[in-house]
Structures are given as structure tokens and as C-alpha cells.
Protein backbone atom coordinates (compact mmCIF):
# COMPACT_ATOMS: atom_id res chain seq x y z
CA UNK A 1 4.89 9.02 28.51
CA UNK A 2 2.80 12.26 28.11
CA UNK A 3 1.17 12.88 24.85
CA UNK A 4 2.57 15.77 24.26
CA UNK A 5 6.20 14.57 24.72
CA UNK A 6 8.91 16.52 22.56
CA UNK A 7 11.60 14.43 22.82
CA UNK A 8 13.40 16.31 25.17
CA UNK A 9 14.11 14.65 27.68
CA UNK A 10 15.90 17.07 29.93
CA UNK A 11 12.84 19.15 30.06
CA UNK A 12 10.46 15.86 31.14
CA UNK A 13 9.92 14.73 34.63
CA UNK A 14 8.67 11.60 33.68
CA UNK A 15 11.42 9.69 35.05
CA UNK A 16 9.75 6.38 34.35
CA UNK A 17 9.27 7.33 30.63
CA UNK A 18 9.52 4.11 28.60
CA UNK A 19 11.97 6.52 25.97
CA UNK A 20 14.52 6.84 28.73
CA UNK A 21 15.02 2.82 28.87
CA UNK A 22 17.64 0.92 27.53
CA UNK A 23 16.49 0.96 23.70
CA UNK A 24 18.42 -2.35 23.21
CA UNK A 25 16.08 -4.40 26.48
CA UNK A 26 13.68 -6.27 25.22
CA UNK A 27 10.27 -6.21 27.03
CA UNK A 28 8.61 -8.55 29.56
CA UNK A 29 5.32 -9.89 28.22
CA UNK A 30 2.29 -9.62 30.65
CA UNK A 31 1.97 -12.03 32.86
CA UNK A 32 -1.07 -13.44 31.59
CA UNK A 33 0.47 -13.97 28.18
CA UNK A 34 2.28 -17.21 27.30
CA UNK A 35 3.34 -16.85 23.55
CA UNK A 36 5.38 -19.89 21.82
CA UNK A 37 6.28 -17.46 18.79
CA UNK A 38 6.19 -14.00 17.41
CA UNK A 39 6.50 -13.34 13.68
CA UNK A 40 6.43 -9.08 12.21
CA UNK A 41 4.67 -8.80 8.27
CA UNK A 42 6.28 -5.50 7.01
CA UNK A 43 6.26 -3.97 3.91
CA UNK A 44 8.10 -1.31 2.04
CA UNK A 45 5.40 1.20 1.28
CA UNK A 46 1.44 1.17 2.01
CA UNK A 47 -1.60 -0.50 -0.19
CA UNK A 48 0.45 -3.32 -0.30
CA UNK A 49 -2.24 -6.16 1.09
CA UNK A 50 -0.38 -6.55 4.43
CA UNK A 51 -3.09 -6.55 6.61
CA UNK A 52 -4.63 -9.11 4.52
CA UNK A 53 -1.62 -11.34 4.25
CA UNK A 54 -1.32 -11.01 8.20
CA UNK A 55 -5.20 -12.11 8.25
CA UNK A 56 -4.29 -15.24 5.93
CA UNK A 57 -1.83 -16.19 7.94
CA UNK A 58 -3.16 -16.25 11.10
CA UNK A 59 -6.37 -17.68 9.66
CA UNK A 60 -4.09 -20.26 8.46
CA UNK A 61 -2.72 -21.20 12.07
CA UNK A 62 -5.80 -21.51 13.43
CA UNK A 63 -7.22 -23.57 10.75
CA UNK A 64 -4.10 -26.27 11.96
CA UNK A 65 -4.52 -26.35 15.09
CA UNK A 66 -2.46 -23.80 16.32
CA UNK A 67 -3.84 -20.67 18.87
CA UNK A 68 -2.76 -17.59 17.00
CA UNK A 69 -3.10 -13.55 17.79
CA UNK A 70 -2.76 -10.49 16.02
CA UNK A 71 -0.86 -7.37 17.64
CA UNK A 72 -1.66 -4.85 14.93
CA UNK A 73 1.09 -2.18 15.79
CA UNK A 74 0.02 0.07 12.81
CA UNK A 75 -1.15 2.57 15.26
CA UNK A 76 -2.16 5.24 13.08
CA UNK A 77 -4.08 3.11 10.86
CA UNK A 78 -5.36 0.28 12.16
CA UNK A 79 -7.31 -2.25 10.37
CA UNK A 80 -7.33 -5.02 11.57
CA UNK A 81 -10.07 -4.86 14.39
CA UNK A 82 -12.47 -3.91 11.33
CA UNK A 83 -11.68 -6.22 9.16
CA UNK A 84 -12.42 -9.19 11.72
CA UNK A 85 -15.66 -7.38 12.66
CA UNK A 86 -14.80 -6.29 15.99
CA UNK A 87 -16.05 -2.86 17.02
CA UNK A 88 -16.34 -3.15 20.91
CA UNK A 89 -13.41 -1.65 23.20
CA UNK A 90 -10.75 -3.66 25.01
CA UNK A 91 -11.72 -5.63 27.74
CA UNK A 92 -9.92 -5.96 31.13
CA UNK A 93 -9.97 -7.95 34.12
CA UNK A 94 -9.36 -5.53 36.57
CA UNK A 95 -5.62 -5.34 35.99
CA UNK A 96 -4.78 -5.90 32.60
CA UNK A 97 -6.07 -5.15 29.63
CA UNK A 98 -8.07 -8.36 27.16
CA UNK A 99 -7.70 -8.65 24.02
CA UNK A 100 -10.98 -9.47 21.55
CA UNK A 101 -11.45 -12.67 20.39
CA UNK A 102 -12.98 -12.94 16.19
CA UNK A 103 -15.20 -15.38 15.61
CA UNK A 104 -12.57 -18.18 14.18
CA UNK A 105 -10.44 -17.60 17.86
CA UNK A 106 -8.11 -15.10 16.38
CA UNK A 107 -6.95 -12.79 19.51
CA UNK A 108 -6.47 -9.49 18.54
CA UNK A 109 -5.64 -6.34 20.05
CA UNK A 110 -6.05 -2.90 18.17
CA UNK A 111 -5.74 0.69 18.76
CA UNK A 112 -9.39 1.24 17.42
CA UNK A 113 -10.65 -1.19 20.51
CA UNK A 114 -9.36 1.95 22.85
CA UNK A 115 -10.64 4.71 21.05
CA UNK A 116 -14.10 6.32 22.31
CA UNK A 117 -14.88 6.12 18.19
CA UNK A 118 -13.22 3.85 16.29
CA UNK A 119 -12.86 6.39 13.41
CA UNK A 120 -10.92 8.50 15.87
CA UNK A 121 -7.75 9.80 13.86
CA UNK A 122 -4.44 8.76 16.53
CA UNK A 123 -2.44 12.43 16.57
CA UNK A 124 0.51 11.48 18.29
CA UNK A 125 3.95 11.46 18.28
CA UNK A 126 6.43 9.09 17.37
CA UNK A 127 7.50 8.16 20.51
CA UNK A 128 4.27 7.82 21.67
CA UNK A 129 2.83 5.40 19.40
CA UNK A 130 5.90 3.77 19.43
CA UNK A 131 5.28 3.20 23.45
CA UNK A 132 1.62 2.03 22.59
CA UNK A 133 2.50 -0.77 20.45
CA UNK A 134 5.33 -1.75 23.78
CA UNK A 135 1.52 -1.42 25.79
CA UNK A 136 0.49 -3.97 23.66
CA UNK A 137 2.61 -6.65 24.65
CA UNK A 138 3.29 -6.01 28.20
CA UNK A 139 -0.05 -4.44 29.65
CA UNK A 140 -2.24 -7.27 27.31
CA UNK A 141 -2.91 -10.17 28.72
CA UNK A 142 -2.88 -12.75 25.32
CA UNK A 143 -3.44 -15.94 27.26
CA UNK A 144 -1.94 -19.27 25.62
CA UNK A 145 -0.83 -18.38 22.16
CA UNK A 146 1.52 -20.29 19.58
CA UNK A 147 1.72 -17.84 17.18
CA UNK A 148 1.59 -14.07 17.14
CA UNK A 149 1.77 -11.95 14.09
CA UNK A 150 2.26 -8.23 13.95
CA UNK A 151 0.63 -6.21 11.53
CA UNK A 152 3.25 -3.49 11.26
CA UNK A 153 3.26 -0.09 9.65
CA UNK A 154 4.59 0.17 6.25
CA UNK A 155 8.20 1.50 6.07
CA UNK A 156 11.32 1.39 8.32
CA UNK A 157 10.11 4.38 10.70
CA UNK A 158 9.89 4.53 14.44
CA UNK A 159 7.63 1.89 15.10
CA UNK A 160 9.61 -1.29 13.16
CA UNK A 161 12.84 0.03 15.58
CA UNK A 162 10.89 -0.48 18.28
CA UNK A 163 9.30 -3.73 17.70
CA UNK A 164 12.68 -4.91 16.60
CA UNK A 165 14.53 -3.34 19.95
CA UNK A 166 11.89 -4.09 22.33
CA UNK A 167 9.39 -7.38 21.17
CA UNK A 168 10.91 -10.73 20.99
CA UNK A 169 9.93 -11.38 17.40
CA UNK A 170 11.79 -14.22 16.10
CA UNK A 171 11.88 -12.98 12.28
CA UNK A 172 10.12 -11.08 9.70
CA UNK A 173 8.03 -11.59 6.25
CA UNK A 174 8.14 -9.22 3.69
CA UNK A 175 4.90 -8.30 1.63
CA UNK A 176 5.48 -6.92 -1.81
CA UNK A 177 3.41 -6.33 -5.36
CA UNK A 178 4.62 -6.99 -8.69
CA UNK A 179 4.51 -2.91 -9.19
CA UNK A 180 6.83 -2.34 -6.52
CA UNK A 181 10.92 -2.64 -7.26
CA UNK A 182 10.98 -5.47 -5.28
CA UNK A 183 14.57 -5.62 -5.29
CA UNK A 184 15.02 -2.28 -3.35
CA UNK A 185 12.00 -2.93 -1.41
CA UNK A 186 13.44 -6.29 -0.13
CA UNK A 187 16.70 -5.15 0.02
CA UNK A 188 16.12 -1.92 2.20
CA UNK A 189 13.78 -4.78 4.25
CA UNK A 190 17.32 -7.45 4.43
CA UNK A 191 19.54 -4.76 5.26
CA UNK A 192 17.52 -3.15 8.08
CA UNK A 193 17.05 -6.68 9.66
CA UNK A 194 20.64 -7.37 9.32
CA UNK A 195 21.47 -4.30 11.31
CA UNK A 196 18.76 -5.11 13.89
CA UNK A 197 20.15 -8.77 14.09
CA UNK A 198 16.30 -10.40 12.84
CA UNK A 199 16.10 -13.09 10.50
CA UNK A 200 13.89 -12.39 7.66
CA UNK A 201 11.81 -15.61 6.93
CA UNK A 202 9.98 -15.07 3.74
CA UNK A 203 8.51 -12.85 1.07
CA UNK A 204 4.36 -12.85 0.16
CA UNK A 205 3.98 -10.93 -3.73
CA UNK A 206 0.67 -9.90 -2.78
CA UNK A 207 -1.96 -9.20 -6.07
CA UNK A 208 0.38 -11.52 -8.42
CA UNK A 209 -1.82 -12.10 -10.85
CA UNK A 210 -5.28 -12.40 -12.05
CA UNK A 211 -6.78 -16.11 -13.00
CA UNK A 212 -9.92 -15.58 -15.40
CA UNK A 213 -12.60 -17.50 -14.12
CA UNK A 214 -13.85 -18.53 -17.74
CA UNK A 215 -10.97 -19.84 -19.41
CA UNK A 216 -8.47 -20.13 -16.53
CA UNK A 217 -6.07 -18.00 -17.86
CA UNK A 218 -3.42 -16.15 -15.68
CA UNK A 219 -2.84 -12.09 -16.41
CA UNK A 220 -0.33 -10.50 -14.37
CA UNK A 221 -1.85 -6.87 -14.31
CA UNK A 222 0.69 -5.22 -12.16
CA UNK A 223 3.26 -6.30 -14.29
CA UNK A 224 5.77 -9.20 -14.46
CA UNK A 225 6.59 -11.21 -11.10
CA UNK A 226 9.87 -10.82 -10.09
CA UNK A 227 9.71 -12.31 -6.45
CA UNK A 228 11.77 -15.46 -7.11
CA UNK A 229 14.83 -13.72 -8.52
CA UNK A 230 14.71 -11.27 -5.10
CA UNK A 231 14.33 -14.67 -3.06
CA UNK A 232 17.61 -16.16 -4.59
CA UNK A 233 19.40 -12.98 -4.96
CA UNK A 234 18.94 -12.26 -0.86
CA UNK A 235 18.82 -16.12 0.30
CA UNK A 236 15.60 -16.06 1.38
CA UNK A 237 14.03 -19.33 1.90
CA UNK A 238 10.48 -19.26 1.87
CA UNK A 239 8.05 -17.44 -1.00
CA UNK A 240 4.31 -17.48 -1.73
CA UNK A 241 2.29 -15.24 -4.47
CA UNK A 242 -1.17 -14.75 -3.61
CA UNK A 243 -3.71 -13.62 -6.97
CA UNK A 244 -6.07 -11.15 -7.17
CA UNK A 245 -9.19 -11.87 -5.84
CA UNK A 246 -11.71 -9.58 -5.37
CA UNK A 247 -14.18 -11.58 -3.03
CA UNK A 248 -11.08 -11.36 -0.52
CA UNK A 249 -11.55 -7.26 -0.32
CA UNK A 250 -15.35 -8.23 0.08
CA UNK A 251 -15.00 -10.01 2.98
CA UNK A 252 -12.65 -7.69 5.03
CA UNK A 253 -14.65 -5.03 4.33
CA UNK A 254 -17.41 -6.63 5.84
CA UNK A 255 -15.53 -7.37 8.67
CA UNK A 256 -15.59 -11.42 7.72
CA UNK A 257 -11.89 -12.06 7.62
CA UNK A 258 -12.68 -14.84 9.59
CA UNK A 259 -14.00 -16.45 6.16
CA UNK A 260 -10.55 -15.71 3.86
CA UNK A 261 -9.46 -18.96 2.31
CA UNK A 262 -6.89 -20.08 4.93
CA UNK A 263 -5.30 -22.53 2.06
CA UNK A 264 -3.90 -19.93 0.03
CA UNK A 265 -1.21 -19.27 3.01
CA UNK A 266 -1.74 -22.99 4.38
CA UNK A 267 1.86 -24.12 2.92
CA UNK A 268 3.87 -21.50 3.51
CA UNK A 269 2.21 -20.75 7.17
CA UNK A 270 3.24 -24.34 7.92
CA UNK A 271 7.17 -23.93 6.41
CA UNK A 272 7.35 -20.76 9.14
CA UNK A 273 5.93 -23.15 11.67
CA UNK A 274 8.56 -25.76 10.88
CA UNK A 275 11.16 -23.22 10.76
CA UNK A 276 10.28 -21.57 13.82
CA UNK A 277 10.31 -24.95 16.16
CA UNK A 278 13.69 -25.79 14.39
CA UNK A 279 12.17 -28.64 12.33
């Protein structure tokens, strides 16, 4: 698809335009990718922590065991390359393209890792980056995988459709904060998975609350939690709240997210796990 597509497309000669497929197929992976299972982390509106909750996770998997990659389809503003410390492009093999490895194993593939800067704004259409993120999973070669997590754009826009048209995920987890109405939030999040026919497997309430370090006290500075009452009221299954901790922003920031505390997702990584192999 040309980047200057319009979304006409009885003006485009592209006949092999990935728009003008059958939005309902779902993709091939590459041929050099063999992944057991393939989980989207959404979230209702940006500066939730989902990047971060994506890292913990997959930090998580590794940590037991288990090969894990990150497709991060936020294509306009990618972060997780940085945030693992990798600032090299893509590699390839002559025919597909590789994705980078971080320094715990974590496989990840990024739109920074194809940019000539990595500070390079992405101006493109919907449609476009939409088709990118499809890129991602049938022109990278992943290897052995057993679990991938995408790192999705916040919202329900072009890019979520896609992924949940076109990638084999097998379910979706919801990241919140205690500020957010949760209840909408997770409710426009339930009722666009319903209608896309993908289970949604849990909820993360990203920057809880605040444990003082002195006396051990909880503060919930956003306000008061209200994740478990969304759980129940949508029958969702699995939950976790993750606190405030300001070491964890540290560490991504200096591209160490290798080094986030893999424990603090370590039950709830293995209940998806579980769930996912039908145990």
C-alpha cells in the first residue's frame, strides 16, 4: 500500500493492496515464526502504564521458562524498543525481516527499529499503519515463541480492528488506573471484543496505590480502586493491581526493562498461561 493512500480504492492500482483483502481473513504468520500464543494489552485512553504492564508480563514469561516476544503495534508511538534499550534497526536474513533480541531474550519488533532515526515522527495514514502492524507478523520472522504480547495503541481506532480481524490473538487484557471510569473504560473494552468475537482475559489497575516505604502504609493517590467491582460486574476472571513505583519509570527510561520485577505480574502471567493451554 502506497503511503499516500486515500482510501479510495477505485482511484488505486495497487491491486495487491492489503485494504482490498477480505477484512474478516486472518493472516499467515512468516514462515520462520512458530508462535504457541498471542495475547493484545489495550487500554482505553493513553498514560495508562501499558507499555509497562506489556514489559512485566513478558518479563514474567521469560522468567518461567517460557520464550516470549513483543509486537508493539503502537505505530505512532512506539516505546517499547527504548525502553528495552534497543536502538539498532531490524535485522534480516536476506528474506525476512529479524526481530531484536533484549538482553533477558525478549524478541521484539518495533517501528523505531525501521526508522533512519528513531525519533522519526510516523505521518501516515490509518490504513497504512494499520498494514504495518499486519508486516509485523507476516514479513517477521519470530522464531520459536510461546507467548507473544502486543503492545497496542490506546483506544478502539483502526489499528485494534485490525489486529482483531487479521492476527490470531487468542484474547485481550485490559490496563486501567484508579482515575479512569473504569466501568466505561472496561465496558467500551467488553463490548468491542464481544462484537469482534475475542475473549477478554483480564484487567491490570495500573498505579493502584502507593506503599510508604517507612511505615508501610498504602495511599491510593489516584483515588479509590474500583477494579474488582468492574471484574464481577463484566465476568472477568483474572485481575492484578500493580503500585506505584517510581524505580519502575527509572528503569524503562534507561532502557533496562529487562530489570522490572517480573514477580509483580508472576501470578497472574501464569493464570493466562493456564488459561491459554486450557488448564
Amino acid at each position: 500500500m502506497s503511503e499516500e493512500c486515500s482510501n479510495n480504492c477505485s482511484s488505486c492500482g495497487e491491486s495487491g493492496c492489503a485494504s482490498r483483502r477480505d477484512p474478516f481473513a486472518k493472516d499467515p504468520a512468516n514462515a520462520g515464526s512458530n508462535v504457541g500464543h498471542m495475547i493484545a494489552v489495550i487500554s482505553g485512553k493513553g498514560g495508562v502504564g501499558k507499555s509497562m504492564v506489556t514489559a512485566l508480563l513478558a518479563n514474567a514469561f521469560s522468567k518461567n521458562g517460557k520464550s516470549a516476544a513483543i509486537l508493539d503495534a503502537d505505530i505512532t508511538g512506539p516505546s517499547i524498543a527504548r525502553m528495552y534499550g534497543i536502538h539498532e534497526q531490524a535485522g534480516s536474513d536476506g528474506k525476512n525481516v529479524l526481530p531484536a533480541v533484549s538482553r533477558g531474550g525478549i524478541r521484539i519488533m518495533s517501528i523505531n527499529m525501521l526508522l533512519e532515526h528513531e525519533d522519526d515522527p510516523v505521518i501516515w495514514r490509518g490504513p497504512v499503519i494499520s498494514s504495518t502492524v499486519r508486516q509485523f507478523w507476516t514479513e517477521v520472522a519470530w522464531g520459536d515463541v510461546d507467548m507473544m504480547l502486543l503492545d497496542m495503541p490506546p483506544g478502539t481506532g483502526d489499528v485494534p480492528l485490525t489486529v482483531f480481524q487479521s492476527l490470531p490473538i487468542e484474547g485481550i487484557l485490559v490496563v486501567t488506573s484508579p482515575q479512569e471510569l473504569v466501568s466505561m473504560v472496561v465496558g467500551k473494552a467488553v463490548h468491542m471484543a464481544q462484537a469482534m468475537n475475542v475473549p477478554i482475559l483480564g484487567i491490570v489497575e495500573n498505579m493502584s496505590y502507593f506503599e510508604c516505604p517507612d511505615c508501610g502504609k498504602r495511599h491510593e493517590i489516584f483515588g479509590q480502586s474500583r477494579l474488582e467491582e468492574a471484574a464481577a460486574a463484566y465476568g472477568i476472571e483474572f485481575c492484578a493491581k500493580i503500585p506505584i513505583i517510581p524505580d519502575n519509570a527509572a528503569l524503562c527510561d534507561r532502557g533496562c526493562a529487562d530489570e522490572l520485577d517480573e514477580k509483580i505480574l508472576g501470578e497472574l502471567s501464569q493464570q493466562l498461561y493456564n488459561k491459554l493451554k486450557g488448564e
